[in-house]
Protein backbone atom coordinates (compact mmCIF):
# COMPACT_ATOMS: atom_id res chain seq x y z
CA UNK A 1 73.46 -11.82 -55.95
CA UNK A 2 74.37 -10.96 -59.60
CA UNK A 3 75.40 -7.64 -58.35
CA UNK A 4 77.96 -9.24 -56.42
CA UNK A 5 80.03 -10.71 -59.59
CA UNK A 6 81.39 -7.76 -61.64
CA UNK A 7 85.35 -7.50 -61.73
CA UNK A 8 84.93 -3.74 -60.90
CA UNK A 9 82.47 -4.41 -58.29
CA UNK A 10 84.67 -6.98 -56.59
CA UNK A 11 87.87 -4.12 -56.71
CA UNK A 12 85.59 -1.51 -55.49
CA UNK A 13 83.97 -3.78 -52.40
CA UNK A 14 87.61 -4.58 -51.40
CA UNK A 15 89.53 -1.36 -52.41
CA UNK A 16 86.90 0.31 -50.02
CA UNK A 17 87.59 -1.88 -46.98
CA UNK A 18 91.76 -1.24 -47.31
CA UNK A 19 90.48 2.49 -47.49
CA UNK A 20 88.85 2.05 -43.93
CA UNK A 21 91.43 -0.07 -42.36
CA UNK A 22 94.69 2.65 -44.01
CA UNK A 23 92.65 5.65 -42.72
CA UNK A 24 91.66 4.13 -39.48
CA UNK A 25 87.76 3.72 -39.54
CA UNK A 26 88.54 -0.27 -39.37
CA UNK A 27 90.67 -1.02 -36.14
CA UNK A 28 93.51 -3.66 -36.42
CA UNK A 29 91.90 -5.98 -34.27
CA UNK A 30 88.84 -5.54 -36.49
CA UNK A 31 90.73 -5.89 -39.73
CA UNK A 32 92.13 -9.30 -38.31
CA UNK A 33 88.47 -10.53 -37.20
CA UNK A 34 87.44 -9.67 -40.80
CA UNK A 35 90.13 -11.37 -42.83
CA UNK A 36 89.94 -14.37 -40.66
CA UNK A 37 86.36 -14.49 -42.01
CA UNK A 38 87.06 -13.39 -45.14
CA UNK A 39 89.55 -15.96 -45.74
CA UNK A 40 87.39 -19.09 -43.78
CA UNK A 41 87.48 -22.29 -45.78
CA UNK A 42 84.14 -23.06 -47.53
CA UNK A 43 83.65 -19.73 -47.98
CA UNK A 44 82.24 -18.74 -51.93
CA UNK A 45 83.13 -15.87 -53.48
CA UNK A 46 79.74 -14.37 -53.45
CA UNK A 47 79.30 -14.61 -49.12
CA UNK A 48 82.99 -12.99 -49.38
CA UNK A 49 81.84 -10.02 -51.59
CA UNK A 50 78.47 -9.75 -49.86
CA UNK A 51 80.53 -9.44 -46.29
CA UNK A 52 82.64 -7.16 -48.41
CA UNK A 53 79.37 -4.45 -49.01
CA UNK A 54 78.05 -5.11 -45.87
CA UNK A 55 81.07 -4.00 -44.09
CA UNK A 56 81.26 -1.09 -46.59
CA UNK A 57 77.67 -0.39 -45.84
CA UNK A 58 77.77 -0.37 -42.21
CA UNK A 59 80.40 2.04 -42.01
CA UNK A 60 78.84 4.78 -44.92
CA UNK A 61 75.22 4.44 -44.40
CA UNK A 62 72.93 4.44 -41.75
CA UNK A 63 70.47 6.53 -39.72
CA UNK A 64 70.53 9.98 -39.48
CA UNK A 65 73.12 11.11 -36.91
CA UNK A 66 74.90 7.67 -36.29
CA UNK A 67 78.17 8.36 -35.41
CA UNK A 68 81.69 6.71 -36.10
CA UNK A 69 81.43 4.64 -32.59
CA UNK A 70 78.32 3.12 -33.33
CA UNK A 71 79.13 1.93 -36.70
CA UNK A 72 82.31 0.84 -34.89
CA UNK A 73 80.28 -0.77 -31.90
CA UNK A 74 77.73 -2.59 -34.79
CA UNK A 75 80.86 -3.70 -36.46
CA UNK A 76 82.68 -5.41 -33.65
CA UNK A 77 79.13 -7.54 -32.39
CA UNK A 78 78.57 -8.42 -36.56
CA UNK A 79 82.61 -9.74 -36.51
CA UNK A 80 82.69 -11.13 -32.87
CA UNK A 81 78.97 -13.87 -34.32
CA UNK A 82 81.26 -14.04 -37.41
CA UNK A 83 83.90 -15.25 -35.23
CA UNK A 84 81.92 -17.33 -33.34
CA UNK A 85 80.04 -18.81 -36.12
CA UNK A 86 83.09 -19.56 -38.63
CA UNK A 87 84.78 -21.66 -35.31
CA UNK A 88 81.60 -23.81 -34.74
């Protein structure tokens, strides 16, 4: 995880996901399903960076020809067991 605990990586990880949410890429109801996660109690600074690249990751990498729906569609099932997890 030590790649997780730079002060430019932690901008960066961040910075990136108000990119995708300004622009678009990260719907409103999907922004509000991944602050409410983001901001859970309990929640370390490390799981909230590593949610940070993950999100990042999902929507710029993947296979060959995946398109902007299916990163959405992989998104919303990864935030809905977020959800669903965090209110257990």
């Amino acid at each position: 995880m030590a790649r997780f605990r730079t002060s430019s990586t932690r901008q960066t990880a961040f910075t990136r996901l108000l990119a995708w949410y300004v622009t678009g890429r990260i719907t409103r109801d999907q922004w509000a399903q991944l602050t409410a996660v983001l901001d859970a109690e309990g929640a370390t600074m490390d799981e909230r960076l590593a949610l940070a690249w993950f999100v990042n990751e999902v929507l710029t990498e993947g296979p060959a020809g995946r398109t902007d729906r299916r990163a959405a569609g992989d998104l919303n099932s990864f935030l809905r067991t977020a959800s669903a997890a965090q209110a257990a």
